[in-house]
Each structure stands twice: as C-alpha cells, then as structure tokens.
Protein backbone atom coordinates (compact mmCIF):
# COMPACT_ATOMS: atom_id res chain seq x y z
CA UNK A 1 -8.75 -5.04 -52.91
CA UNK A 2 -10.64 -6.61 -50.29
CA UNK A 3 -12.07 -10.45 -51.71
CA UNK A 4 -16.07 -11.15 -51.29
CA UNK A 5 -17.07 -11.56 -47.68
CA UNK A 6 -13.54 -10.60 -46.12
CA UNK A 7 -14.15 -8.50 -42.82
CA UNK A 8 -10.19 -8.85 -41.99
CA UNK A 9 -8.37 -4.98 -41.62
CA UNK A 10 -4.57 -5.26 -43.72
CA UNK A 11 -3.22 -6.01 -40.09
CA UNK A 12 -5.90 -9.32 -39.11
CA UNK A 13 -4.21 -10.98 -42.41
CA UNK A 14 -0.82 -10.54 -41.21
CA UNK A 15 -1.75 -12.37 -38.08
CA UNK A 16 -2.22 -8.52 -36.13
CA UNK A 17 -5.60 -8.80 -35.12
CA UNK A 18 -6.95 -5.51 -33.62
CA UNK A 19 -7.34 -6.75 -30.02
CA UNK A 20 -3.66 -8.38 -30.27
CA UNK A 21 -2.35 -5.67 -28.06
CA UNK A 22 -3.46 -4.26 -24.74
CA UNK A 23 -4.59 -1.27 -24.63
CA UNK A 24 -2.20 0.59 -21.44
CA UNK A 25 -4.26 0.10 -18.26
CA UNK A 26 -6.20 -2.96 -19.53
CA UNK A 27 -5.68 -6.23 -17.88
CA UNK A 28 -3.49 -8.72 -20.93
CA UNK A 29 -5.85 -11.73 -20.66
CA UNK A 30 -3.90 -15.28 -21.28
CA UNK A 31 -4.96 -17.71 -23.45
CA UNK A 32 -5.53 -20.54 -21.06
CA UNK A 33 -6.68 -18.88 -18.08
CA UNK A 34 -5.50 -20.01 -14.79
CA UNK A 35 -7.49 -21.80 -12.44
CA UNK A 36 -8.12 -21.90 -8.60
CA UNK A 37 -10.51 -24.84 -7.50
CA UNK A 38 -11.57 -24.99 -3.92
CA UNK A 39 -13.38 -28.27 -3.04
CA UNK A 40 -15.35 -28.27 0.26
CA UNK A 41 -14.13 -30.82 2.40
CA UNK A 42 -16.96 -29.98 5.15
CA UNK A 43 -19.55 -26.93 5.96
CA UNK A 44 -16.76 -24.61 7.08
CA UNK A 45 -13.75 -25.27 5.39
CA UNK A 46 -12.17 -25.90 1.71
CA UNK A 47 -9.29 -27.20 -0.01
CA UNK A 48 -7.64 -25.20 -2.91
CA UNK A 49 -5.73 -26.06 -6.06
CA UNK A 50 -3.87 -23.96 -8.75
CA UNK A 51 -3.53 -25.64 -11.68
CA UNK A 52 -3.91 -28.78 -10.38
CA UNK A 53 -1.40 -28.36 -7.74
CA UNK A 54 -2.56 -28.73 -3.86
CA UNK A 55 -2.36 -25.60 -2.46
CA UNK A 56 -1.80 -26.00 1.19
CA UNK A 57 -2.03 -29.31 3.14
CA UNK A 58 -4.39 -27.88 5.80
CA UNK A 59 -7.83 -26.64 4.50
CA UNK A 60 -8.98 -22.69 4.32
CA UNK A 61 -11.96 -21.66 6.40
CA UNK A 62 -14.80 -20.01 4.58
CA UNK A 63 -13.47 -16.84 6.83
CA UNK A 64 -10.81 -16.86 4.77
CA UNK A 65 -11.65 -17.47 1.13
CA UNK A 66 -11.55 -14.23 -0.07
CA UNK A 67 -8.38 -12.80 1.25
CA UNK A 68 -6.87 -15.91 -0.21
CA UNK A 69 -8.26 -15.67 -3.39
CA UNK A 70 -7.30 -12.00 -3.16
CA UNK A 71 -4.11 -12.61 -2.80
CA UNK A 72 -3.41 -15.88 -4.90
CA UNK A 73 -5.48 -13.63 -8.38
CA UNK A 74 -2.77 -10.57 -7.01
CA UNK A 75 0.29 -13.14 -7.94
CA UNK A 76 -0.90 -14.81 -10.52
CA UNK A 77 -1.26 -11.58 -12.38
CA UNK A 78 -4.01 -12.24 -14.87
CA UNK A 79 -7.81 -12.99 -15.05
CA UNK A 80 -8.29 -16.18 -13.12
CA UNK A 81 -10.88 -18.89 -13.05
CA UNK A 82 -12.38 -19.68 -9.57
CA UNK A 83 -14.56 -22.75 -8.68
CA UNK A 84 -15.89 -23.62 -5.58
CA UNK A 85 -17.36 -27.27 -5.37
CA UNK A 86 -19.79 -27.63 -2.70
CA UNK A 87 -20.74 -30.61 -0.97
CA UNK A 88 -24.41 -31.40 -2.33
CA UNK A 89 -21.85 -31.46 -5.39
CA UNK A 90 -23.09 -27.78 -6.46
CA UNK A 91 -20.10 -26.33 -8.40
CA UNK A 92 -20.27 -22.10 -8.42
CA UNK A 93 -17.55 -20.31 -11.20
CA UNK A 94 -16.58 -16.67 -11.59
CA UNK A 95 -13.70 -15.08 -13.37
CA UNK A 96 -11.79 -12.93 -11.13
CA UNK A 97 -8.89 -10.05 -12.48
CA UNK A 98 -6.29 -9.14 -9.98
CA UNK A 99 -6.59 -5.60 -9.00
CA UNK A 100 -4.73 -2.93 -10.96
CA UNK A 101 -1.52 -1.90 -10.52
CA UNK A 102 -1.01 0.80 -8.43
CA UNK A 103 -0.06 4.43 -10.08
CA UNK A 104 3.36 5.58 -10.01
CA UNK A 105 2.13 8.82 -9.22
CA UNK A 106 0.11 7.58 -6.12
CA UNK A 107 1.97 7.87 -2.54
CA UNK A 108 3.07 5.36 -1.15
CA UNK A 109 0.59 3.02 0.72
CA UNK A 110 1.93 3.70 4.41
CA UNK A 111 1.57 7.39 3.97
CA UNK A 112 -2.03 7.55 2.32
CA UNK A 113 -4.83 10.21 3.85
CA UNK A 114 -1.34 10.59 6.66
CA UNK A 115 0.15 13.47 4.68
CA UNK A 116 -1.16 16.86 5.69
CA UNK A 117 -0.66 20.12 3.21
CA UNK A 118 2.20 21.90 4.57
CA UNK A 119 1.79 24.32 7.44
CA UNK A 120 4.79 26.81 7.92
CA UNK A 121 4.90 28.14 10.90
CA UNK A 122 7.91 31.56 11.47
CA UNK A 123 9.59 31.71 14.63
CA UNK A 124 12.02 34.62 15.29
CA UNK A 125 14.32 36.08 17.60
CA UNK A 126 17.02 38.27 18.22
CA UNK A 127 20.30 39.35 20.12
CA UNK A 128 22.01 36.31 18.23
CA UNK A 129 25.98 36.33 16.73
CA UNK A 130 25.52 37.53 13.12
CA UNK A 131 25.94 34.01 11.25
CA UNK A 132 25.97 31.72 14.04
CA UNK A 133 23.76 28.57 14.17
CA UNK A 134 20.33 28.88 15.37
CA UNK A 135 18.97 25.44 16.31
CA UNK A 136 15.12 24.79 16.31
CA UNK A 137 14.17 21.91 18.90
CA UNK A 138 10.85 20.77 19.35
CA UNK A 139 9.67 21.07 23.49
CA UNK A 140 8.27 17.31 23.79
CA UNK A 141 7.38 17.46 27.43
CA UNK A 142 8.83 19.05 30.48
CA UNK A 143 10.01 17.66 34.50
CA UNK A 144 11.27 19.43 37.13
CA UNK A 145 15.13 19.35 38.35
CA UNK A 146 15.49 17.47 41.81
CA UNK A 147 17.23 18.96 45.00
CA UNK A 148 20.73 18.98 43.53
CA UNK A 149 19.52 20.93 40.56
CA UNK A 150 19.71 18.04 38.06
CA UNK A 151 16.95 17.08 36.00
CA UNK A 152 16.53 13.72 33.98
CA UNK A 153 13.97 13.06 31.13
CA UNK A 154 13.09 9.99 29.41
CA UNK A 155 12.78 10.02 25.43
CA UNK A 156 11.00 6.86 23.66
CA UNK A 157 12.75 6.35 20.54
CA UNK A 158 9.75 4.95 19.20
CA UNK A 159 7.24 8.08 19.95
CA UNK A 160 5.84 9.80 17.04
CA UNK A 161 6.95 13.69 18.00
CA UNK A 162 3.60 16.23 18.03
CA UNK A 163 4.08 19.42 16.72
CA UNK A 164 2.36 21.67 19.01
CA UNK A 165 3.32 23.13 22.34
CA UNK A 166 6.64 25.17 22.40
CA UNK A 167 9.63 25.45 20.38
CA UNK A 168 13.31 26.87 21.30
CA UNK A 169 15.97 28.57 19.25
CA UNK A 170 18.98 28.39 20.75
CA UNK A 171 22.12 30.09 19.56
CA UNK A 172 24.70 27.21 19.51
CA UNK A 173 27.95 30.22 19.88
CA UNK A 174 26.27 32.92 22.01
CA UNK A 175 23.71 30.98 23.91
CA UNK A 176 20.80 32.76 23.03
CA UNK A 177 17.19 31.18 24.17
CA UNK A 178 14.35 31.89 22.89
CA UNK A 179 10.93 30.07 23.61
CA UNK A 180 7.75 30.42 21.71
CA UNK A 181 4.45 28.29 21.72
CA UNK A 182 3.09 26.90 18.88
C-alpha cells in the first residue's frame, strides 16, 4: 500500500527509477556531462579544452569548428557541453549528442548509393569439349599487333574494369573462341 503523497512505482523505491535504463537506440546520457570550451583567442581562430585539458597547442580556425566538434562529440560518445567564449566576453552554450551509431544492417560506408541491383547478363556458345573449362574474360580495350605479328597491351592495376563492350569464352582444352558484345 502506497503511503500519502508517494508517486514512486515498486521499482523507484528500490533505487530503479523508470528512466534508469536506456531505451535501445537512445543516446545513455552521463551524469556529469562532458565539456568542450573553445575560447577565442582573436576574430578567426579559437582555442579548445576538454575537460579542462588543452586541446591542441595551435588554435582552430572558425573554418574548422564544426568538423572538430564533430569529431571530438563522435569520441567522446555521449551528449556533450559546448561553449564558445567570444571576445567582447559573450559566452554561447549548446548541448551537442554524437551522431548515432551506424546500423548493422546498413552497407558499408565505401559502398553506399555504389551498389547497383544485379544485372545478369547469358552468354553462350558452342562446339566446346563436353566438361571442359569455359573462361569468361572481360575485353578492356583493344591494339593492333606490330610488323612481326606481336602485340603488347598495357593493364593499370589500379583501373576500375567497365562492364560493357565485349566479352570472350574461351575453351581452356579445345580452344574454342567465342566473342559477344555486351
């Protein structure tokens, strides 16, 4: 039974408050928040402490506050304090929360809007050995052989291969060619 003027659930008694565990994909808030204090040393650039600790020994532009302060709230982790203390001795506060973490089921950052739905594209031939090894090789560009019939190409290791143009199956035991455009 509760006692007269007790709002407390059976769990806030027990010292389980209700908002004593994150909810999944909310940010866990400390109790002393961290703190990033940039101090203007003149009209284009500021010095930064964390918690009281120098940051760097030469000063950030004003360019380049807010990819710093990006990136210092990313490790940090949680919601962070930020002051800025201007000159005419204006101070300016916000409470910034590092972005969220990414999704497990998102791809991976280098291949994002660079993955295309598959395509299949059938290539056939015939007049190969039954079971042999076909090979499928991609025609990246073409030169003509010199006077003594020998050709020479150069490949970039580096190049990013297109898929369009021609293809080749070639029969690796009966020698079989077979060219088709894309």
């Amino acid at each position: 039974m509760a006692t007269r003027g007790s709002r407390h659930t059976p769990d806030a008694r027990h010292g389980r408050g209700q908002y004593a565990q994150p909810k999944a994909g909310t940010v866990a808030v400390p109790a002393v928040l961290p703190q990033i204090v940039l101090e203007a040393v003149d009209a284009d650039t500021l010095i930064a402490t964390v918690n009281g600790d120098t940051l760097t020994v030469a000063p950030i532009r004003r360019t380049d506050v807010a990819q710093v302060l990006t990136e210092l709230v990313g490790k940090l982790g949680s919601p962070t304090r930020v002051e800025v203390r201007e000159l005419d001795g204006g101070v300016h506060a916000d409470i910034l929360t590092p972005p969220p973490p990414p999704s497990p089921f998102a791809p991976p950052a280098g291949l994002r809007g660079a993955v295309a739905p598959p395509s299949l594209l059938e290539f056939t031939g015939d007049g190969f050995v039954p079971g042999e090894d076909v090979a499928l090789a991609l025609i990246l560009r073409h030169t003509s052989a010199g006077p003594t019939g020998t050709a020479r190409i150069l490949l970039d290791r580096g190049e990013k291969p297109v898929v369009s143009g021609e293809v080749v199956l070639l029969g690796r035991i009966s020698g079989t060619t077979f060219v088709h455009r894309i």
